[in-house]
C-alpha atoms as a PDB file:
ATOM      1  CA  UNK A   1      87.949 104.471 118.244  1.00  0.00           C
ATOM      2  CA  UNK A   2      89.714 104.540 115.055  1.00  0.00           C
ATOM      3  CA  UNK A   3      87.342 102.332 113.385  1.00  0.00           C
ATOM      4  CA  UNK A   4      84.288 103.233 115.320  1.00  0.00           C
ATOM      5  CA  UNK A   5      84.148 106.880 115.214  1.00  0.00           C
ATOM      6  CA  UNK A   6      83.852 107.544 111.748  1.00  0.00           C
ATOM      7  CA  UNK A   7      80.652 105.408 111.246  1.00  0.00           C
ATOM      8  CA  UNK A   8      79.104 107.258 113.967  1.00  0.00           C
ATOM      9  CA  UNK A   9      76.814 109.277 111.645  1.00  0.00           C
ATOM     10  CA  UNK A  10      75.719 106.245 110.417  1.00  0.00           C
ATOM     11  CA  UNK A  11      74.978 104.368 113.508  1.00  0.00           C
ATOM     12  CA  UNK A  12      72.693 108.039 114.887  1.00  0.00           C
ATOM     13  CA  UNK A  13      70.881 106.888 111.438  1.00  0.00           C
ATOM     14  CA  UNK A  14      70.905 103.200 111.512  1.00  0.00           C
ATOM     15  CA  UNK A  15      69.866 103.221 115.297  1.00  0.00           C
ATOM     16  CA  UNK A  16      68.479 106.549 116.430  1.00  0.00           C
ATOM     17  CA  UNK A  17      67.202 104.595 119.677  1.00  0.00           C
ATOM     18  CA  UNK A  18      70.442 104.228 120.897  1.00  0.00           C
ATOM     19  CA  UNK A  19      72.527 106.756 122.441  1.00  0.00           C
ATOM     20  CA  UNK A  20      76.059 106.094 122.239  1.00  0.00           C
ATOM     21  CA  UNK A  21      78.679 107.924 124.883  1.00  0.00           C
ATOM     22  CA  UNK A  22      82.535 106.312 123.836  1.00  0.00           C
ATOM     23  CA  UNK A  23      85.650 106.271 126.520  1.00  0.00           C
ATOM     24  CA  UNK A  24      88.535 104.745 125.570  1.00  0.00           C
ATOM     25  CA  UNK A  25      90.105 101.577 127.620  1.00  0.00           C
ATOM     26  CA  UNK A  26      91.284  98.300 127.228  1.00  0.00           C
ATOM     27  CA  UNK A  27      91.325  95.528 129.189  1.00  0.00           C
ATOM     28  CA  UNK A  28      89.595  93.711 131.596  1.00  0.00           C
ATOM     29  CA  UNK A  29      86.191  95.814 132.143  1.00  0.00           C
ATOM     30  CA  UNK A  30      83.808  95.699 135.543  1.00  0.00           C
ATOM     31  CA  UNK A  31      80.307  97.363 134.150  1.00  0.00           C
ATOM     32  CA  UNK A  32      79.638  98.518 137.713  1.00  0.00           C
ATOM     33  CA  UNK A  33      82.534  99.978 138.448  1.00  0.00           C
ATOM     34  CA  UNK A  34      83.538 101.914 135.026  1.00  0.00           C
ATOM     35  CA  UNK A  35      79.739 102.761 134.630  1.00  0.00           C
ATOM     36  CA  UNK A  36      79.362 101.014 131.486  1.00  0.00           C
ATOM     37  CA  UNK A  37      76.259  99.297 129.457  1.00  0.00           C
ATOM     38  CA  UNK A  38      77.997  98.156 126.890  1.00  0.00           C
ATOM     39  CA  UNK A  39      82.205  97.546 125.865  1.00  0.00           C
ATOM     40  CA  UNK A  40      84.001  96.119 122.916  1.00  0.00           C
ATOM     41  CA  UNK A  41      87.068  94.488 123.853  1.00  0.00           C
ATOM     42  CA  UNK A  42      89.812  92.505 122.551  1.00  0.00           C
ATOM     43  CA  UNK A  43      89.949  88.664 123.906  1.00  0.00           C
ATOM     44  CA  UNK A  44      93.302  88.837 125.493  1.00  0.00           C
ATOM     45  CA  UNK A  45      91.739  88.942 128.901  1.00  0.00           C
ATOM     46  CA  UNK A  46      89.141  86.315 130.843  1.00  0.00           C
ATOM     47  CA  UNK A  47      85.772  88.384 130.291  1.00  0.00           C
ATOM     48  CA  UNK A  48      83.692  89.351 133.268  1.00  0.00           C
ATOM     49  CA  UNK A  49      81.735  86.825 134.993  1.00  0.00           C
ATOM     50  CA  UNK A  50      77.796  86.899 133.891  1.00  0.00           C
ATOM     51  CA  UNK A  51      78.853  88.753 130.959  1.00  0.00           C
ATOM     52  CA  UNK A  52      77.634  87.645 127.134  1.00  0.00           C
ATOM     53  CA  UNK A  53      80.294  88.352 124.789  1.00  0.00           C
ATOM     54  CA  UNK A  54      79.445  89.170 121.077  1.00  0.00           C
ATOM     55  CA  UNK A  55      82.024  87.892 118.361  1.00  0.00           C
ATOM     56  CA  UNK A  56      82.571  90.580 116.061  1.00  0.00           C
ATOM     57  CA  UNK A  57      85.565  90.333 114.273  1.00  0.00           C
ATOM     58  CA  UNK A  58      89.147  88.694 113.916  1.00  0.00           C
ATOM     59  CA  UNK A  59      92.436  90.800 115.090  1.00  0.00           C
ATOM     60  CA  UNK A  60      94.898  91.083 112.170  1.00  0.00           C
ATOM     61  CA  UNK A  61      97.959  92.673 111.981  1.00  0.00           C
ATOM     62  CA  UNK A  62     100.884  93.696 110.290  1.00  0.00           C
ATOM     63  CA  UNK A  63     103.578  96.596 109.346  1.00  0.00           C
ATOM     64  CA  UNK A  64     101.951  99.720 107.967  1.00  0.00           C
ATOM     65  CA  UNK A  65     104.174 102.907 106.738  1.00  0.00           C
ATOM     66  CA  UNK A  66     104.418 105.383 104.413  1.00  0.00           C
ATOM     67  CA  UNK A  67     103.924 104.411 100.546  1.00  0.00           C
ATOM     68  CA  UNK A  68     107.077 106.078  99.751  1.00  0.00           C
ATOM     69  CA  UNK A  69     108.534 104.347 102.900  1.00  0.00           C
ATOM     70  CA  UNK A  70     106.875 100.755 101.788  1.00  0.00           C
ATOM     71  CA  UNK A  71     108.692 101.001  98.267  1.00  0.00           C
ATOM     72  CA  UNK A  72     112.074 101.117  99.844  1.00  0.00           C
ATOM     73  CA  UNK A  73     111.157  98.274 102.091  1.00  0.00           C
ATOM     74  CA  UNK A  74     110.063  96.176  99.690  1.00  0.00           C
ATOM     75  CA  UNK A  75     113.268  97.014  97.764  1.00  0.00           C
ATOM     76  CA  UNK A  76     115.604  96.241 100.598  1.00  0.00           C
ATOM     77  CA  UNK A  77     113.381  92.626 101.438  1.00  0.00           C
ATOM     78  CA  UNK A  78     112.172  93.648 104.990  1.00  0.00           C
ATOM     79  CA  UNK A  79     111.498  96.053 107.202  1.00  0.00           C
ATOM     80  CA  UNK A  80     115.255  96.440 109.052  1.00  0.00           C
ATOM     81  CA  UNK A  81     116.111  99.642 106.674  1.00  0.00           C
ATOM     82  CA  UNK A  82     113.123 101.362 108.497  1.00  0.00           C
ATOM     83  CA  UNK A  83     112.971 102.702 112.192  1.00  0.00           C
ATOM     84  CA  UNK A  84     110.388 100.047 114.016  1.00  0.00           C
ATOM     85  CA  UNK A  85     108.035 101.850 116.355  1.00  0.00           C
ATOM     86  CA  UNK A  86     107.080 100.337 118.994  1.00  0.00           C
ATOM     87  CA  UNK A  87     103.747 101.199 121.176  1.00  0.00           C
ATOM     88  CA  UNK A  88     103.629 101.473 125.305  1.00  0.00           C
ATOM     89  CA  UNK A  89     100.265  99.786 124.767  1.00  0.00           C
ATOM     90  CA  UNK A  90     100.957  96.873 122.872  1.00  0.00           C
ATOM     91  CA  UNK A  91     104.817  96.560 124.168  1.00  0.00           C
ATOM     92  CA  UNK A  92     104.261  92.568 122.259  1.00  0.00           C
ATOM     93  CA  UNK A  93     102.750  93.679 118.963  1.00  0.00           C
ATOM     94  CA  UNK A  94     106.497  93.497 116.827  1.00  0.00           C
ATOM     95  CA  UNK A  95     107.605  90.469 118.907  1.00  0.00           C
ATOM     96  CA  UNK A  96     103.982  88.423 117.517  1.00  0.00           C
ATOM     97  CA  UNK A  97     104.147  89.248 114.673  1.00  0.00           C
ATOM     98  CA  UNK A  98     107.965  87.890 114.118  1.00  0.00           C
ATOM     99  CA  UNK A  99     106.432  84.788 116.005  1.00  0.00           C
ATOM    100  CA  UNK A 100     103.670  84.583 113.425  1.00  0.00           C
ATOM    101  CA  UNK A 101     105.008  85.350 110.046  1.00  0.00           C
ATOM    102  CA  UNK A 102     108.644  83.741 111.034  1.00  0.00           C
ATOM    103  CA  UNK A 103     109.973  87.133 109.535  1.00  0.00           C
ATOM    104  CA  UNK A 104     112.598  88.548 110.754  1.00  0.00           C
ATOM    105  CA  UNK A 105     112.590  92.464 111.685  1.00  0.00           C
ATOM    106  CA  UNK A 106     116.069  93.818 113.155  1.00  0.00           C
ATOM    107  CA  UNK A 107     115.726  97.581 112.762  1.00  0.00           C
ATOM    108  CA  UNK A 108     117.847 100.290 111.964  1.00  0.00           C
ATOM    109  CA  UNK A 109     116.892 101.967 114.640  1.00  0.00           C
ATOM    110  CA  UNK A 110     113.784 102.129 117.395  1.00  0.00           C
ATOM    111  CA  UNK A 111     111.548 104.361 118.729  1.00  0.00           C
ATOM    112  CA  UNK A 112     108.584 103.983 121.768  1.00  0.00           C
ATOM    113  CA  UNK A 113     105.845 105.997 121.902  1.00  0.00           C
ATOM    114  CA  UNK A 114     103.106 105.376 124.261  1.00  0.00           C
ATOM    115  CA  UNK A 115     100.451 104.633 122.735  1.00  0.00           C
ATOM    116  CA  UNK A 116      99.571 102.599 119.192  1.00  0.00           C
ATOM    117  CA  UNK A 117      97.591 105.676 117.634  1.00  0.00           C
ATOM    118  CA  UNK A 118     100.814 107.744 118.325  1.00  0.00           C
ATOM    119  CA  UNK A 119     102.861 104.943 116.408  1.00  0.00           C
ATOM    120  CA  UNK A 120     100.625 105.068 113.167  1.00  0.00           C
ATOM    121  CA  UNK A 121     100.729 108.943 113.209  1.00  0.00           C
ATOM    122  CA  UNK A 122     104.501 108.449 113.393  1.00  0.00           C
ATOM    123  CA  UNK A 123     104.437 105.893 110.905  1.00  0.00           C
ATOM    124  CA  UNK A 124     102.044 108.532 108.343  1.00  0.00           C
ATOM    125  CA  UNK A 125     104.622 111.011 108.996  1.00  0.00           C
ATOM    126  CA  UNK A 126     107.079 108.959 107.637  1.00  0.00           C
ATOM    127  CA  UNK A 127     109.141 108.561 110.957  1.00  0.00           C
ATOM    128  CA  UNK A 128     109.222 104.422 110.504  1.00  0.00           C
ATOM    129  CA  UNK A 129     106.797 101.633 110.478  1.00  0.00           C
ATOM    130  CA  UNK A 130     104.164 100.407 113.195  1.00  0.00           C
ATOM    131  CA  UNK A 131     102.766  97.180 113.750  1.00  0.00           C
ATOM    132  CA  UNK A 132      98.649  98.023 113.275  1.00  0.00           C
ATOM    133  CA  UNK A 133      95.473  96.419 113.780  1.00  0.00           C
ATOM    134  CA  UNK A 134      93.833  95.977 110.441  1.00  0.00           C
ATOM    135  CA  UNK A 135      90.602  97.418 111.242  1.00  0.00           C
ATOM    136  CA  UNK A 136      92.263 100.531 112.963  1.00  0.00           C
ATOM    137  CA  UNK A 137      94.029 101.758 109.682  1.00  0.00           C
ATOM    138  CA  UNK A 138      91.546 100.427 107.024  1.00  0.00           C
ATOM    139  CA  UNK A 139      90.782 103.750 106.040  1.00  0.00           C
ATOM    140  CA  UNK A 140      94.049 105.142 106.012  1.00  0.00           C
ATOM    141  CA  UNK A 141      95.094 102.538 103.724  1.00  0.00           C
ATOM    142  CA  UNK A 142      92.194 103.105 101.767  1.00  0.00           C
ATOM    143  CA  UNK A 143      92.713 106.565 101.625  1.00  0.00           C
ATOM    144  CA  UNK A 144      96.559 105.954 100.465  1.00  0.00           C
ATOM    145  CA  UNK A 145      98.246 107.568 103.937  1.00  0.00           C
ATOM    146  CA  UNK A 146      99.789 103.765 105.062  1.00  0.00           C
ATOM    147  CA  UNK A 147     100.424 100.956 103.166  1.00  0.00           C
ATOM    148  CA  UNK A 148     100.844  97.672 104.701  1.00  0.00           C
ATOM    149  CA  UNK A 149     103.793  96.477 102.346  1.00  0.00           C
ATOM    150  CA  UNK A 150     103.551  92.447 103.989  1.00  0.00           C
ATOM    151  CA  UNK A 151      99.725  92.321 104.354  1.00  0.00           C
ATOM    152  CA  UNK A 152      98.048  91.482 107.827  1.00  0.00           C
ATOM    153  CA  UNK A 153      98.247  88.403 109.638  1.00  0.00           C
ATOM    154  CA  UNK A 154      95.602  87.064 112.019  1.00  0.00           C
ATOM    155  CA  UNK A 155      97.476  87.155 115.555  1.00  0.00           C
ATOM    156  CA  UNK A 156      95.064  84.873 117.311  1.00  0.00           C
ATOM    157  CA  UNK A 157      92.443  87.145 119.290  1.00  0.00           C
ATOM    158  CA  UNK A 158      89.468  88.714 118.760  1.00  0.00           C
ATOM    159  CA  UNK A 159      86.898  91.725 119.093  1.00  0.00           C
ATOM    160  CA  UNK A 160      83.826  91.310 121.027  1.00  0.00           C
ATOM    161  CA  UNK A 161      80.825  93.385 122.140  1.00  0.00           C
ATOM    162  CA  UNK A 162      80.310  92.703 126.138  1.00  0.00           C
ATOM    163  CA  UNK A 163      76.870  93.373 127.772  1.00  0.00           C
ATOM    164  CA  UNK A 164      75.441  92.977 131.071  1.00  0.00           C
ATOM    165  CA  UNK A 165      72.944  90.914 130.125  1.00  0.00           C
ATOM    166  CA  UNK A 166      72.204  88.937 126.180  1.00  0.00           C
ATOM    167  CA  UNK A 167      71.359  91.048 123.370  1.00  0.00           C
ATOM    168  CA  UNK A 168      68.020  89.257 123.105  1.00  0.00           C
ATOM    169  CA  UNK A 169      67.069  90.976 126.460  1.00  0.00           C
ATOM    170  CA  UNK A 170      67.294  94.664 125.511  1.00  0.00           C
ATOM    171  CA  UNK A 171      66.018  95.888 121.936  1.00  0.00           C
ATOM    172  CA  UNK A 172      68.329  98.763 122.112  1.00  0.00           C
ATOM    173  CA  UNK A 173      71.882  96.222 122.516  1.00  0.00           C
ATOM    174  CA  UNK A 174      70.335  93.707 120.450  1.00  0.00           C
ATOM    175  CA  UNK A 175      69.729  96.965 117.351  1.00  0.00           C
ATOM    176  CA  UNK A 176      73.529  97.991 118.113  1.00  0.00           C
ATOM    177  CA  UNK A 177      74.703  94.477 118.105  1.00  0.00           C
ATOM    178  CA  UNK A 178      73.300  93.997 114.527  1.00  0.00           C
ATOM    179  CA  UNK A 179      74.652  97.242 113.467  1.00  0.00           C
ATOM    180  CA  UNK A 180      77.774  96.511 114.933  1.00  0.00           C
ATOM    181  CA  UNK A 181      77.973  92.799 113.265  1.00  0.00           C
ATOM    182  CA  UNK A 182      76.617  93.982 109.809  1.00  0.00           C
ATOM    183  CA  UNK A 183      79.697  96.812 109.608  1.00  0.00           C
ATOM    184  CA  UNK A 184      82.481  94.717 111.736  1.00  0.00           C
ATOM    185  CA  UNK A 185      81.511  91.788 108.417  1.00  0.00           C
ATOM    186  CA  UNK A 186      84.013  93.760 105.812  1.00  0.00           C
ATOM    187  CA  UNK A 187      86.887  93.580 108.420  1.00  0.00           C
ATOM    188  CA  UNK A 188      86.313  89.636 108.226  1.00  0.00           C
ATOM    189  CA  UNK A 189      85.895  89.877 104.389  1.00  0.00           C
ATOM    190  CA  UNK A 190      88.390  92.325 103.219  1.00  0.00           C
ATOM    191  CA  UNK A 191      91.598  90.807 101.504  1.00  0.00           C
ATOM    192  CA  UNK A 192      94.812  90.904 102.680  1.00  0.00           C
ATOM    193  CA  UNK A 193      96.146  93.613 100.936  1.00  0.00           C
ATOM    194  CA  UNK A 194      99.755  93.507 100.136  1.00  0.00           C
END
């Protein structure tokens, strides 16, 4: 939602055919029973049976604050001088990225909240640092509200667009598809950044 929402206005103009009504979930999705044409979904889950699945971009992730916050982080050679929050949602997200990076990240102190967005609000307001999906706070890093003071790491899974049927089938998933693909590119392109 994050990432999607703001290039709404561009998708009414890129793809006026399409008509585009967003709920929020994760997880395993059943088109009949949540009334849905279309999903994009991260591949930690076995996809629905029948359904084509659309590659659009890597998961990466890493530790996003606070610039003041990343300074003293950076100073003190890790992120155990800063409260780690953690997410209900993604209970994991700390614990792979230790796993990934072989960094260790023994806190001063920890806090839950129960959903990732809450943790990156938190972690703007300079309560601690969250573990966050790159393409969730690209634009509040470029926009200077987070930094991500140890970059992002690729954790393994991916984002994909699930239909019903192939793209090829339906102009109107095959136009949003493309749309989707052409803007999700960046997210595979951007750099690190440090």
């Amino acid at each position: 939602m994050r990432w999607l929402i703001p290039r709404l206005p561009d998708l009414n103009a890129s793809v006026p055919d399409v008509t585009v009504h967003l709920s929020a979930g994760g997880g395993p999705v059943s088109f009949e029973r949540d009334g849905v044409d279309l999903a994009i979904r991260r591949d930690d889950f076995p996809f629905p049976e029948g359904a084509t699945g659309t590659r659009l971009f890597a998961e990466r992730i890493g530790p996003v604050c606070r610039p003041d916050l990343a300074a003293r982080l950076t100073a003190a050679g890790g992120v155990g001088a800063a409260v780690l929050l953690h997410a209900g949602t993604r209970p994991r997200a700390w614990d792979d990225w230790r796993r990934i990076t072989g960094l260790a990240a023994e806190p001063a102190a920890q806090q839950t909240l129960e959903h990732f967005y809450l943790t990156l609000q938190a972690a703007a307001a300079g309560v601690g640092v969250a573990i966050a999906p790159y393409a969730v706070v690209r634009d509040d890093l470029e926009r200077g509200q987070l930094t991500a003071p140890f970059g992002f790491v690729p954790d393994g899974t991916g984002y994909h667009l699930l239909s019903r049927r192939p793209p090829e089938q339906d102009a109107r998933v095959r136009d949003l598809t493309s749309w989707l693909r052409t803007r999700s590119a960046r997210l595979e392109a951007d750099p690190d950044q440090p």
